[in-house]
PDB file of N, CA and C in Angstrom:
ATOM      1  N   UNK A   1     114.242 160.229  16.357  1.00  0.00           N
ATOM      2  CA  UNK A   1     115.013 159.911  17.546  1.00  0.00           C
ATOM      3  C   UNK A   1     114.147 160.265  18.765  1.00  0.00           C
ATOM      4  N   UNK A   2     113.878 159.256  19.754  1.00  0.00           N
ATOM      5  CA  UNK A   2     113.198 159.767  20.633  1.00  0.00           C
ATOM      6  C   UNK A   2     114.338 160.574  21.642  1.00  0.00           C
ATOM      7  N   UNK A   3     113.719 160.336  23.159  1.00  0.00           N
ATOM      8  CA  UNK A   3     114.125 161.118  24.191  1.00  0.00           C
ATOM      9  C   UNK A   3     115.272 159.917  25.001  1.00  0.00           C
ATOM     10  N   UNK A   4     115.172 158.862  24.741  1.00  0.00           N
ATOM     11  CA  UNK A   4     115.923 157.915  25.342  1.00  0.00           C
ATOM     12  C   UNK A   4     117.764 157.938  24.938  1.00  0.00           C
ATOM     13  N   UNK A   5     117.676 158.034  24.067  1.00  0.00           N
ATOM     14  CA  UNK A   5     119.166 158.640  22.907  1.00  0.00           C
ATOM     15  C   UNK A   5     119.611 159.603  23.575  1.00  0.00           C
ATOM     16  N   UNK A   6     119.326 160.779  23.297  1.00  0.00           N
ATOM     17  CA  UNK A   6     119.944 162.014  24.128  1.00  0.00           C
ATOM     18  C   UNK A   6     120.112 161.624  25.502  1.00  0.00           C
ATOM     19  N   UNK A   7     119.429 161.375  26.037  1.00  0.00           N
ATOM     20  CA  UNK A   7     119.525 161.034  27.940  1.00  0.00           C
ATOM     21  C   UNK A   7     120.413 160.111  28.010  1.00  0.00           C
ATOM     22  N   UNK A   8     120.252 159.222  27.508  1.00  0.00           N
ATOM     23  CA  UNK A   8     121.416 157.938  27.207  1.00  0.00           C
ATOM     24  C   UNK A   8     123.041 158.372  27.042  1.00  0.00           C
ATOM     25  N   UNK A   9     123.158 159.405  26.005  1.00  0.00           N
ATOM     26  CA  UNK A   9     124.064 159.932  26.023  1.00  0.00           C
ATOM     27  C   UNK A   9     124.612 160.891  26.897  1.00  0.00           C
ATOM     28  N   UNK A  10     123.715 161.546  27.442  1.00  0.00           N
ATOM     29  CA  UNK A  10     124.028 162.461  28.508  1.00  0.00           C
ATOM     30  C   UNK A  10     124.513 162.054  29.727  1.00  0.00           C
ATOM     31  N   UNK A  11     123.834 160.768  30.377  1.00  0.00           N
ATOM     32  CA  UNK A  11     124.272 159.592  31.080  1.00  0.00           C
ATOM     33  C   UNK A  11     125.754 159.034  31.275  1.00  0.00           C
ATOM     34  N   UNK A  12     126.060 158.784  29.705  1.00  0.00           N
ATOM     35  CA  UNK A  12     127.092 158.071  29.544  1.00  0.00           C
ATOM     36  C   UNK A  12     127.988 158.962  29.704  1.00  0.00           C
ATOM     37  N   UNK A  13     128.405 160.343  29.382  1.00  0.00           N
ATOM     38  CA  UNK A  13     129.253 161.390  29.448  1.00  0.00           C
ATOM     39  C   UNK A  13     129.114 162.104  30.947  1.00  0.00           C
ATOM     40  N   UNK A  14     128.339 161.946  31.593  1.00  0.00           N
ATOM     41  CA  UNK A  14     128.296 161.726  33.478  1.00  0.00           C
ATOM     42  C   UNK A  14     128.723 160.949  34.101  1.00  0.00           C
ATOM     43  N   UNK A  15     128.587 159.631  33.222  1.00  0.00           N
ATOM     44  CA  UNK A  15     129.437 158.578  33.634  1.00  0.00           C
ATOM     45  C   UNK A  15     130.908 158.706  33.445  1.00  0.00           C
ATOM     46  N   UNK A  16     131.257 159.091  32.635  1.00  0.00           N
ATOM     47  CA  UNK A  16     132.656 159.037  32.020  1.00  0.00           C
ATOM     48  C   UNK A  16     133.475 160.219  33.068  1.00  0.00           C
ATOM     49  N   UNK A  17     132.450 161.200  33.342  1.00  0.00           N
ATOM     50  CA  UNK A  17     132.937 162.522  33.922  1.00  0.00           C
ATOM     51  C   UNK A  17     133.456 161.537  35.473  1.00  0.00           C
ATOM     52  N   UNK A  18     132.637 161.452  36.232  1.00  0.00           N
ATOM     53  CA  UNK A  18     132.682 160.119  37.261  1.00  0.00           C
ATOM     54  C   UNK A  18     134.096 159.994  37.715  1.00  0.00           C
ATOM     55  N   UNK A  19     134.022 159.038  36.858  1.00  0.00           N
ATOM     56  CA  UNK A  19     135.068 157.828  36.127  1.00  0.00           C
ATOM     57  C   UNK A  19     136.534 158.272  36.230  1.00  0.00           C
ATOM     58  N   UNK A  20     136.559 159.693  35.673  1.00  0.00           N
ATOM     59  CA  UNK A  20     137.849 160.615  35.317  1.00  0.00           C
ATOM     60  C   UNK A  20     138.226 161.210  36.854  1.00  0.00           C
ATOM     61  N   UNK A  21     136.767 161.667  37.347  1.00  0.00           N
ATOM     62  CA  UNK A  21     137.185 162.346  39.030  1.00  0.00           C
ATOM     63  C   UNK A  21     137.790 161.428  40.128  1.00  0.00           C
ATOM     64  N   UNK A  22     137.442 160.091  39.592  1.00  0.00           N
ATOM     65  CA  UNK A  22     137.053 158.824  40.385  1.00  0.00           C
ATOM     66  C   UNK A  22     139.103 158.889  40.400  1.00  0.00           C
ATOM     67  N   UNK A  23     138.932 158.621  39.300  1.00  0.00           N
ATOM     68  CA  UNK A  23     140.545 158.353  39.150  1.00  0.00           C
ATOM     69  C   UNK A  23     141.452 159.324  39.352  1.00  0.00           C
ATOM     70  N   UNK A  24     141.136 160.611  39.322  1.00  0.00           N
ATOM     71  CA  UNK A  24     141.834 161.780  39.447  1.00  0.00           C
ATOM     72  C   UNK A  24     142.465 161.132  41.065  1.00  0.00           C
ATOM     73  N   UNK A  25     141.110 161.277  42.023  1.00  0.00           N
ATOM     74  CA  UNK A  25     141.559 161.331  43.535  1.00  0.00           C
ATOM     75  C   UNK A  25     141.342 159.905  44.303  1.00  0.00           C
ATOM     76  N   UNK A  26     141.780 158.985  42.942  1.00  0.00           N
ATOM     77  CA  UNK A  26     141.626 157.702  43.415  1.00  0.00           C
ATOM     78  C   UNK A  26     140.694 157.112  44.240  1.00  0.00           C
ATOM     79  N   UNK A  27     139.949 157.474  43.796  1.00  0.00           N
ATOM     80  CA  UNK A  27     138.280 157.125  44.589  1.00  0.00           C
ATOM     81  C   UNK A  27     137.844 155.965  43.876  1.00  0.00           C
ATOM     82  N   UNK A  28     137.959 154.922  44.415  1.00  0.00           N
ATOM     83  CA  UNK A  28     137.610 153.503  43.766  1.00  0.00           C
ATOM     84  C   UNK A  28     135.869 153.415  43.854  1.00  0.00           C
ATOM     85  N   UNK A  29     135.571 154.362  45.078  1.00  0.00           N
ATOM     86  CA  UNK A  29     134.086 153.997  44.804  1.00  0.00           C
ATOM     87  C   UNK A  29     133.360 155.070  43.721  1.00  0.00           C
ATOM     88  N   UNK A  30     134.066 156.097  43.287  1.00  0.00           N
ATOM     89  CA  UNK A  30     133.635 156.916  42.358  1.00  0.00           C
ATOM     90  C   UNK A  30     133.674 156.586  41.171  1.00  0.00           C
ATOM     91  N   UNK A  31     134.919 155.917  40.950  1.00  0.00           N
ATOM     92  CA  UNK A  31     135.154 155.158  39.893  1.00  0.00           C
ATOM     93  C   UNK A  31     133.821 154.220  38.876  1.00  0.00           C
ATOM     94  N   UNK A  32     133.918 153.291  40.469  1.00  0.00           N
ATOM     95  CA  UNK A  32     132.776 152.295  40.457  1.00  0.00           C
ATOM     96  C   UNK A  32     131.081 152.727  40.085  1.00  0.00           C
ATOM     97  N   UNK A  33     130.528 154.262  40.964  1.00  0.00           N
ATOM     98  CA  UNK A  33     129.483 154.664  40.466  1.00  0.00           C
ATOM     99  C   UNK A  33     129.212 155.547  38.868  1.00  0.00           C
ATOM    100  N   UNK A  34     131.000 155.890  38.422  1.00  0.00           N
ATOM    101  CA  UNK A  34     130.852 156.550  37.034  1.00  0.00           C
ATOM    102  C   UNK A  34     130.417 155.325  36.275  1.00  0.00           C
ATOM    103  N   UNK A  35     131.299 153.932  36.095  1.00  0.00           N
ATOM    104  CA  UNK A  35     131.362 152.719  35.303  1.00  0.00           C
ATOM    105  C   UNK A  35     129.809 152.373  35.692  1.00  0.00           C
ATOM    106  N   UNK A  36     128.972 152.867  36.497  1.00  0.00           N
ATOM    107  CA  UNK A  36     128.002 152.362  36.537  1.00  0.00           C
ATOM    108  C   UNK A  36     126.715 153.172  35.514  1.00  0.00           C
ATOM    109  N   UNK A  37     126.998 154.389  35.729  1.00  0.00           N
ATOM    110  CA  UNK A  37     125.803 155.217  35.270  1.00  0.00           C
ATOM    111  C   UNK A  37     126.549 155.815  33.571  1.00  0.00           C
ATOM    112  N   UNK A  38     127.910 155.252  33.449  1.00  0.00           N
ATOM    113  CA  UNK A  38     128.060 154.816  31.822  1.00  0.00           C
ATOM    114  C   UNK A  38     127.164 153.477  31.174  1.00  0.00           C
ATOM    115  N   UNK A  39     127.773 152.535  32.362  1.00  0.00           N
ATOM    116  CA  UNK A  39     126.849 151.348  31.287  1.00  0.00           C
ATOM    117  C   UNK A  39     125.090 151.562  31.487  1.00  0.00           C
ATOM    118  N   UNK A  40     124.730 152.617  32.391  1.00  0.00           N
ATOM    119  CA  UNK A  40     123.175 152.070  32.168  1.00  0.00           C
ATOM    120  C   UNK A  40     122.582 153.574  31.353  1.00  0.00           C
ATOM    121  N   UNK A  41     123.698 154.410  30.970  1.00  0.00           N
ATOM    122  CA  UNK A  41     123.271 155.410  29.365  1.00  0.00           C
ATOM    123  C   UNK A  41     123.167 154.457  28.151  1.00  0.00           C
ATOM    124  N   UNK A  42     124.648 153.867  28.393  1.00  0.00           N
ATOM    125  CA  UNK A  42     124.628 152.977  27.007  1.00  0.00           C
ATOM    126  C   UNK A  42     123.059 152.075  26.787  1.00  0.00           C
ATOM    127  N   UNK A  43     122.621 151.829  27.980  1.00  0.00           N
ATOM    128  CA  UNK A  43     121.521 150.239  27.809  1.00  0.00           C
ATOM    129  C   UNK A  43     120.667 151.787  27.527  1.00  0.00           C
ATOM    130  N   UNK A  44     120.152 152.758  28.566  1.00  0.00           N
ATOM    131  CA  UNK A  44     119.458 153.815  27.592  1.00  0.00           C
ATOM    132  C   UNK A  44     119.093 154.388  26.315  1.00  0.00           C
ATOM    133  N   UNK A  45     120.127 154.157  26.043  1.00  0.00           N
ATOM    134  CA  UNK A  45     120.344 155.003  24.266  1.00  0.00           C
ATOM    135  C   UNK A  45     120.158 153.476  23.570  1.00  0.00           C
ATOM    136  N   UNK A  46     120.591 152.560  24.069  1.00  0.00           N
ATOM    137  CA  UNK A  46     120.400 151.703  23.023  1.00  0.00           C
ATOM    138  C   UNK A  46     118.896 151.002  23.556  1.00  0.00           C
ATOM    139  N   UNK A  47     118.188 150.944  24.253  1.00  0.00           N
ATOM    140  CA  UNK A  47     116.981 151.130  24.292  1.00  0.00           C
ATOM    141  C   UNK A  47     115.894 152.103  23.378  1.00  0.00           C
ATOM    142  N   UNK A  48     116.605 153.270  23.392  1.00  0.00           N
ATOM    143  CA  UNK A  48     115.962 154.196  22.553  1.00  0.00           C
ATOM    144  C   UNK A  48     116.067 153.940  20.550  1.00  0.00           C
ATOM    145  N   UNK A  49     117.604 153.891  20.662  1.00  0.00           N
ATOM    146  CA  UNK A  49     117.490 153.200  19.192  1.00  0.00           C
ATOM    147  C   UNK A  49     116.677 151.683  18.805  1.00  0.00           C
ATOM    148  N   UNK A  50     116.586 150.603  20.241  1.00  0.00           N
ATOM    149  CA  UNK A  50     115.699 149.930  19.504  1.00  0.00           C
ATOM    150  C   UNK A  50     114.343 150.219  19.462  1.00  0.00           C
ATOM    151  N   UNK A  51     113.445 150.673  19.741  1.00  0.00           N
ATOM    152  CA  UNK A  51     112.429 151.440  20.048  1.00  0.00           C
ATOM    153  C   UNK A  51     111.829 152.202  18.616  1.00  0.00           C
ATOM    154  N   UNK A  52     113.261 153.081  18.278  1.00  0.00           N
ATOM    155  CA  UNK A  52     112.799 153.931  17.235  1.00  0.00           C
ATOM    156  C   UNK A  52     112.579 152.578  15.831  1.00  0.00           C
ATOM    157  N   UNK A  53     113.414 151.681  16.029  1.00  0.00           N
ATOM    158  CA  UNK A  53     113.577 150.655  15.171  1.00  0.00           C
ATOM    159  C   UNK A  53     112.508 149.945  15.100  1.00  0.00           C
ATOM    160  N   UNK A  54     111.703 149.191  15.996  1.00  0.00           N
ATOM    161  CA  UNK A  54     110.404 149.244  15.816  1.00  0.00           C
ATOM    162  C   UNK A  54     109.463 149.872  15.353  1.00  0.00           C
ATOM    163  N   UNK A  55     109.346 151.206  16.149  1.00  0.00           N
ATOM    164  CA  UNK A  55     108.282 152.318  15.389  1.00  0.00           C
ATOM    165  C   UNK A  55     108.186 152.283  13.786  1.00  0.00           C
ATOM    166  N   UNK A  56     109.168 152.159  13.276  1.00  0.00           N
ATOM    167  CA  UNK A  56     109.800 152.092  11.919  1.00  0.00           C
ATOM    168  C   UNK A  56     108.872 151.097  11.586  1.00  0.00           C
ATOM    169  N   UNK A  57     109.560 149.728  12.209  1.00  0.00           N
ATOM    170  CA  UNK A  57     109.200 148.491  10.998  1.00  0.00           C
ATOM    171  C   UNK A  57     107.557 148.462  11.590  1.00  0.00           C
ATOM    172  N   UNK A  58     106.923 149.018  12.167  1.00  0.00           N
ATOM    173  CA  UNK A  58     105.590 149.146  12.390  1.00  0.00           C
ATOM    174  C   UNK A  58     105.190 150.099  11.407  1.00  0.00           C
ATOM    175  N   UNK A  59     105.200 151.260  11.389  1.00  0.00           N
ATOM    176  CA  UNK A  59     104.887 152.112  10.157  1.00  0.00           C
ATOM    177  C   UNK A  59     104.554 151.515   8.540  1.00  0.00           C
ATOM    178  N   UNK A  60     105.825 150.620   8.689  1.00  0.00           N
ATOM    179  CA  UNK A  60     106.716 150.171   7.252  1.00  0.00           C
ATOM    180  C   UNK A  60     105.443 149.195   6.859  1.00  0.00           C
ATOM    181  N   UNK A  61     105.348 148.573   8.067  1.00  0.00           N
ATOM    182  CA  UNK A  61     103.785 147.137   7.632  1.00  0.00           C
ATOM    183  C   UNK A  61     102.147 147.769   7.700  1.00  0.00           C
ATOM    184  N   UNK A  62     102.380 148.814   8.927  1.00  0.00           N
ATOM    185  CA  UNK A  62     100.824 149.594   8.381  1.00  0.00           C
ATOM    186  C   UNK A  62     101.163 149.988   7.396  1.00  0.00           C
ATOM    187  N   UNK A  63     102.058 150.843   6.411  1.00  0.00           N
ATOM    188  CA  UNK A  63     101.382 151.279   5.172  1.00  0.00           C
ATOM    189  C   UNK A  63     101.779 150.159   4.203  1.00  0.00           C
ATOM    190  N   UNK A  64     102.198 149.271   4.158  1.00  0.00           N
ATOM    191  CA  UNK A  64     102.305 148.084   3.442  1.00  0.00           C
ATOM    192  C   UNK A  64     100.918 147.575   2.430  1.00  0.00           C
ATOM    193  N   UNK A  65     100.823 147.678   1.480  1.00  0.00           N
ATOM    194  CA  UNK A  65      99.583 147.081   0.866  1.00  0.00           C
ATOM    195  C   UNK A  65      99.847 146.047   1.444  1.00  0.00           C
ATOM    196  N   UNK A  66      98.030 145.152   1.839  1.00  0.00           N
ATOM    197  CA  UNK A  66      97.924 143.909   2.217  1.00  0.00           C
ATOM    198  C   UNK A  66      97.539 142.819   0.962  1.00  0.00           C
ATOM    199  N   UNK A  67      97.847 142.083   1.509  1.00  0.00           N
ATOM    200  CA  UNK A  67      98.063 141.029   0.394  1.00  0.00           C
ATOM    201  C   UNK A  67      96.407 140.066   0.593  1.00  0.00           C
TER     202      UNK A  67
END
């Protein structure tokens, strides 16, 4: 797992925190900046999982006997 995952997630649960204050004191623009820095953990973390997913299928073909 790289470093993109964790941050991603950490992101998204800042976001969410946001989101909750946003709405607590009806702050539409707080709202608006939690929903924002949720969806760009999510594109984070899922950046990071595709990433690690590569590294993988790269590994997988260097040690691959060649044909």
């Amino acid at each position: 797992m790289n470093r993109h995952v964790p941050r991603g997630k950490w992101r998204q649960f800042k976001g969410e925190s946001k989101k909750q204050w946003g709405r607590l004191l009806k702050d539409e623009l707080a709202v608006f900046y939690g929903e924002k820095e949720t969806l760009a953990g999510k594109a984070e973390e899922n950046f990071g999982l595709i990433e690690d997913k590569i590294d993988r299928t790269y590994q997988q073909l260097r040690t691959a006997p060649g044909d």
